[in-house]
C-alpha atoms as a PDB file:
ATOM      1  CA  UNK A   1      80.230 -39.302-112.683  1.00  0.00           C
ATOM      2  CA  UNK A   2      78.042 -36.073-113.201  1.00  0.00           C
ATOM      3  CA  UNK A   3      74.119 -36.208-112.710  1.00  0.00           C
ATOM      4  CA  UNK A   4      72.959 -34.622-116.057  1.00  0.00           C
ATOM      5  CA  UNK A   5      69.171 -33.657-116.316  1.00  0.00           C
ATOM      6  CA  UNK A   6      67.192 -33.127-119.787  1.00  0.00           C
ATOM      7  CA  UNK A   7      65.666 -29.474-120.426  1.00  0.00           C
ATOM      8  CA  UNK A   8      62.114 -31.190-119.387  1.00  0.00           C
ATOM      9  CA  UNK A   9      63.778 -31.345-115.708  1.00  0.00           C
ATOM     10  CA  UNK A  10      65.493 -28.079-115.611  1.00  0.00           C
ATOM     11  CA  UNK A  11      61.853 -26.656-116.745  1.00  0.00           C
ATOM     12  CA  UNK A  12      59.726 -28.010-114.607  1.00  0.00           C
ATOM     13  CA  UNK A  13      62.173 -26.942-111.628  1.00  0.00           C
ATOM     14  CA  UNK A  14      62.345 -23.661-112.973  1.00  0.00           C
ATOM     15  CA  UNK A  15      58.163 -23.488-113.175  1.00  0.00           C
ATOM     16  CA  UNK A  16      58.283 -24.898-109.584  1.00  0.00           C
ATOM     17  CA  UNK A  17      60.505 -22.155-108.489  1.00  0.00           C
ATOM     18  CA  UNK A  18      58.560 -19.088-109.965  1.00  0.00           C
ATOM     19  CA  UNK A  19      55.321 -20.675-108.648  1.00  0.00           C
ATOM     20  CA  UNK A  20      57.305 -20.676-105.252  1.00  0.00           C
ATOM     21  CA  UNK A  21      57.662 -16.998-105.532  1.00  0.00           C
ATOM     22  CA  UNK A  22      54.275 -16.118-106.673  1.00  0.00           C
ATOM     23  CA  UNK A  23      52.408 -18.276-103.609  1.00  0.00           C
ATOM     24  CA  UNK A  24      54.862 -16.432-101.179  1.00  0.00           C
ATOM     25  CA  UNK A  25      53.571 -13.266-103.333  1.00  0.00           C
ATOM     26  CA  UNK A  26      50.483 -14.178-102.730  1.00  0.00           C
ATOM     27  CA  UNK A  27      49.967 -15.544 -98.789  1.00  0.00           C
ATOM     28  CA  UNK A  28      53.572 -13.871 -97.594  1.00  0.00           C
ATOM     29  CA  UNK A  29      54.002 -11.011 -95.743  1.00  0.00           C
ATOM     30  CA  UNK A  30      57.288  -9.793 -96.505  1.00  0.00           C
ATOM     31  CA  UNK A  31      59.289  -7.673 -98.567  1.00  0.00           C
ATOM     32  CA  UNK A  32      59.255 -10.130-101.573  1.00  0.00           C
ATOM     33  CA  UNK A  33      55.419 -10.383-100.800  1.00  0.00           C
ATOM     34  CA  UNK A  34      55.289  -6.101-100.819  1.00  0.00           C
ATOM     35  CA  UNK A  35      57.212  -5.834-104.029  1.00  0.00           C
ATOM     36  CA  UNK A  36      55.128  -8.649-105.567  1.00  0.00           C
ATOM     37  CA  UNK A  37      51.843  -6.161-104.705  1.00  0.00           C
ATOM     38  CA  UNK A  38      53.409  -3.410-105.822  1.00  0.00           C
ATOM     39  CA  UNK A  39      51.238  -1.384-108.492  1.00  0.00           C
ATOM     40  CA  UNK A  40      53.565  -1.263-110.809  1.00  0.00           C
ATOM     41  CA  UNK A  41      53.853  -5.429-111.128  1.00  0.00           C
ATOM     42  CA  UNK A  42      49.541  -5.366-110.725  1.00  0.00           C
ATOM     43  CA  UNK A  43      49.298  -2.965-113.499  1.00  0.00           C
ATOM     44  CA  UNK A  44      51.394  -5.304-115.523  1.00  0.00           C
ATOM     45  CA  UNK A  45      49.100  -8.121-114.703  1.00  0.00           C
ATOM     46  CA  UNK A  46      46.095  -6.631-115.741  1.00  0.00           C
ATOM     47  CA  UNK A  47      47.761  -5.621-119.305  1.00  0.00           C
ATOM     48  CA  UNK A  48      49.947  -8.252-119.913  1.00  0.00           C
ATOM     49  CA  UNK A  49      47.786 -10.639-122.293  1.00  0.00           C
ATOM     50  CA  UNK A  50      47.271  -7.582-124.638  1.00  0.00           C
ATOM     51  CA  UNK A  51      50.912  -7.254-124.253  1.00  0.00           C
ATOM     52  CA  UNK A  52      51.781 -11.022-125.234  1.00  0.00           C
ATOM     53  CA  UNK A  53      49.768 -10.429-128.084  1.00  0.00           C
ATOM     54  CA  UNK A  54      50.407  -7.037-129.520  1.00  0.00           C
ATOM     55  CA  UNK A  55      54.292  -6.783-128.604  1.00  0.00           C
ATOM     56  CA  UNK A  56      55.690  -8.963-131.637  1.00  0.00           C
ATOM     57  CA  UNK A  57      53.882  -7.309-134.391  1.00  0.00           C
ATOM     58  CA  UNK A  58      54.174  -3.569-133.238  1.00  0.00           C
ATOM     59  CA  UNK A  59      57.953  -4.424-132.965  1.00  0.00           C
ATOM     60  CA  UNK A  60      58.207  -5.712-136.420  1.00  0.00           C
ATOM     61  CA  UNK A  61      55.636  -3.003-137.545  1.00  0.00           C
ATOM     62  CA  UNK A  62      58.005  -0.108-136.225  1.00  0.00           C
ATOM     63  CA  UNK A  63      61.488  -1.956-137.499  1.00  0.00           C
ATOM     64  CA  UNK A  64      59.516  -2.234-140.483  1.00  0.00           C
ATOM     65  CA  UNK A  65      58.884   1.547-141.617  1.00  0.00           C
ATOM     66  CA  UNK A  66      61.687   3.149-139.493  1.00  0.00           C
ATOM     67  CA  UNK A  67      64.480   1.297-140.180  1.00  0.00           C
ATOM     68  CA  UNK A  68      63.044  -0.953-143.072  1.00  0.00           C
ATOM     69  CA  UNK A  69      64.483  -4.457-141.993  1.00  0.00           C
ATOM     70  CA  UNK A  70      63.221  -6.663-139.762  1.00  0.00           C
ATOM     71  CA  UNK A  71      63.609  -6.524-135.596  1.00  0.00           C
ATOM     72  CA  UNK A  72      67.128  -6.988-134.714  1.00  0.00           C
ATOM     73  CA  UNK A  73      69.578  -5.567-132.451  1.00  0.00           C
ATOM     74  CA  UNK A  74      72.714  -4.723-134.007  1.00  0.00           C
ATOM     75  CA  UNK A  75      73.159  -1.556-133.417  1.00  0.00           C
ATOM     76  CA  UNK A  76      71.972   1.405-130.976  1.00  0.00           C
ATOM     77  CA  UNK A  77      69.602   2.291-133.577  1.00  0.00           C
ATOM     78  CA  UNK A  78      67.989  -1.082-133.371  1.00  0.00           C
ATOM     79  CA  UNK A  79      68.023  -1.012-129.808  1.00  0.00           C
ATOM     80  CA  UNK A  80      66.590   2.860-129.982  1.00  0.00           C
ATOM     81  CA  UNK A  81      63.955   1.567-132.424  1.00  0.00           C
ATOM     82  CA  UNK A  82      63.055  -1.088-129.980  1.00  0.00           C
ATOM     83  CA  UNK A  83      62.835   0.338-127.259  1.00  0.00           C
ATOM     84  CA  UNK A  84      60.370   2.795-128.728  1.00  0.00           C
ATOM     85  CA  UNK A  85      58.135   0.012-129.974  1.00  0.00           C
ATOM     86  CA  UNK A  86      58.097  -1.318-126.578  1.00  0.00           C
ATOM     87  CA  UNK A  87      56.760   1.591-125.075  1.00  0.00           C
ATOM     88  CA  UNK A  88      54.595   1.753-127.996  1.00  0.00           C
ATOM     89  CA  UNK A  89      53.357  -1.486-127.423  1.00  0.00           C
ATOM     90  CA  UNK A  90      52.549  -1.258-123.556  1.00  0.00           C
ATOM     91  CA  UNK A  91      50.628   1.429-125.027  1.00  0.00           C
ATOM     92  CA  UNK A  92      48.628  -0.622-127.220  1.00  0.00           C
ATOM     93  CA  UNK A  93      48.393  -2.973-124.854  1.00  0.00           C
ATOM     94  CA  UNK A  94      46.980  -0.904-122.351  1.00  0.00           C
ATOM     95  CA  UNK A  95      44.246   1.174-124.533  1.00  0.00           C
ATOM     96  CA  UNK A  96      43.044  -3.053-125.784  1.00  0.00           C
ATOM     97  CA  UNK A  97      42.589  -3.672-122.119  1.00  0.00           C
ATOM     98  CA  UNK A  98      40.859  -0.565-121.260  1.00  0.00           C
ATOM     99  CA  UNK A  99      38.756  -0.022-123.793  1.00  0.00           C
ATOM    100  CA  UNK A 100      37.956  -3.760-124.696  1.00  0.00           C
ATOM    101  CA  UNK A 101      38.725  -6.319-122.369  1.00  0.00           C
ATOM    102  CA  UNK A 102      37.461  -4.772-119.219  1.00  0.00           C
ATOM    103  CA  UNK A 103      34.188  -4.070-120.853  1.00  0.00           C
ATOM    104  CA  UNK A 104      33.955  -7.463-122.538  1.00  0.00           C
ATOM    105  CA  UNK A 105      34.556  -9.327-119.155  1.00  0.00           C
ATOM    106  CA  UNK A 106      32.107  -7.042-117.294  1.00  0.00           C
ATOM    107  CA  UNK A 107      29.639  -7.895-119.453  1.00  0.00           C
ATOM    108  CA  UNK A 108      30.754 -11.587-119.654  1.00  0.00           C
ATOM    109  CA  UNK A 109      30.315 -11.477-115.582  1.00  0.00           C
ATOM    110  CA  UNK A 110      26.420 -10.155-115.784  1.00  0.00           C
ATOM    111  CA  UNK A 111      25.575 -12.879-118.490  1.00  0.00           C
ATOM    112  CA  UNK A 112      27.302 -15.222-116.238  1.00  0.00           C
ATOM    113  CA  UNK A 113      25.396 -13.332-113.176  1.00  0.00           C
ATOM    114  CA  UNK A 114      22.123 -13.539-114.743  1.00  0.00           C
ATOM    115  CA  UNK A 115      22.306 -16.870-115.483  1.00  0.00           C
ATOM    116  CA  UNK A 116      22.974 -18.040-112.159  1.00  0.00           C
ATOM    117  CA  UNK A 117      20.521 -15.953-110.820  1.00  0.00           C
ATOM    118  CA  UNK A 118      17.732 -17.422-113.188  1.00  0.00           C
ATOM    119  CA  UNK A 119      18.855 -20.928-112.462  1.00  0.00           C
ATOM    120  CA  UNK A 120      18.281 -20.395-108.798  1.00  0.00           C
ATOM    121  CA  UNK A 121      14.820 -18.777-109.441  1.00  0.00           C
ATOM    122  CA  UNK A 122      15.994 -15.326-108.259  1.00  0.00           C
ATOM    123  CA  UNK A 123      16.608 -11.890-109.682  1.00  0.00           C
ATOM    124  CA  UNK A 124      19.942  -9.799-108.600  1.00  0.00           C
ATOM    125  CA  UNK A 125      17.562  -7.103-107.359  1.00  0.00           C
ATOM    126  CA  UNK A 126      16.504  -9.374-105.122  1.00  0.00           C
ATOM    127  CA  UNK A 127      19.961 -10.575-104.047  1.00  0.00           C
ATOM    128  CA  UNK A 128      21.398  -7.285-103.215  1.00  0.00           C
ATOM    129  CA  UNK A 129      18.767  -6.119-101.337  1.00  0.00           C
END
């Protein structure tokens, strides 16, 4: 008689495992922990909701008016194609962060500043100094 578990099991367990590995990431100290901080995996981080959102349509963009088909991967010149759009892509991704969402959540973090700083009856002159 074999246990069986549903998908809903085998996905939570899996979610419970990779949040496993990021706390250790985050409060360990050892070489999971270093390669977890590396700059590489940071960088990614801080581009990789640009990069959720850009990758699917510069893919089928790029299949699109190289190739003239839609994304697949066939044959080397799908994969070549591909892997050009994903460095195209991370590209994309990382000018949209740069140039956009750093400067939109700076200035979302001195609205936010202000406001807290007018709700206490202060100014953040007077806070810093």
């Amino acid at each position: 008689h074999v246990l069986h578990f549903g998908p809903g099991i085998r996905f939570s367990a899996l979610a419970f495992f990779y949040a496993c590995v990021l706390i250790v990431g985050v409060i360990g100290s050892g070489r999971l922990a270093s390669i977890l901080r590396s700059k590489t995996l940071v960088w990614f981080g801080f581009v990789s909701y640009a990069l959720y959102m850009f990758h699917q349509t510069v893919n089928g963009l790029i299949h699109a008016f190289v190739l003239d088909q839609p994304p697949q991967m066939l044959t080397w010149t799908d994969f070549r194609v591909t892997s050009c759009s994903v460095v195209l892509a991370i590209l994309a991704a990382w000018l949209s962060t740069k140039q956009y969402e750093a400067r939109i959540s700076k200035w979302g973090y001195r609205i936010t500043s202000d406001q807290a700083h007018a709700a206490i009856g202060s100014s953040p002159a007077t806070v810093q100094a």
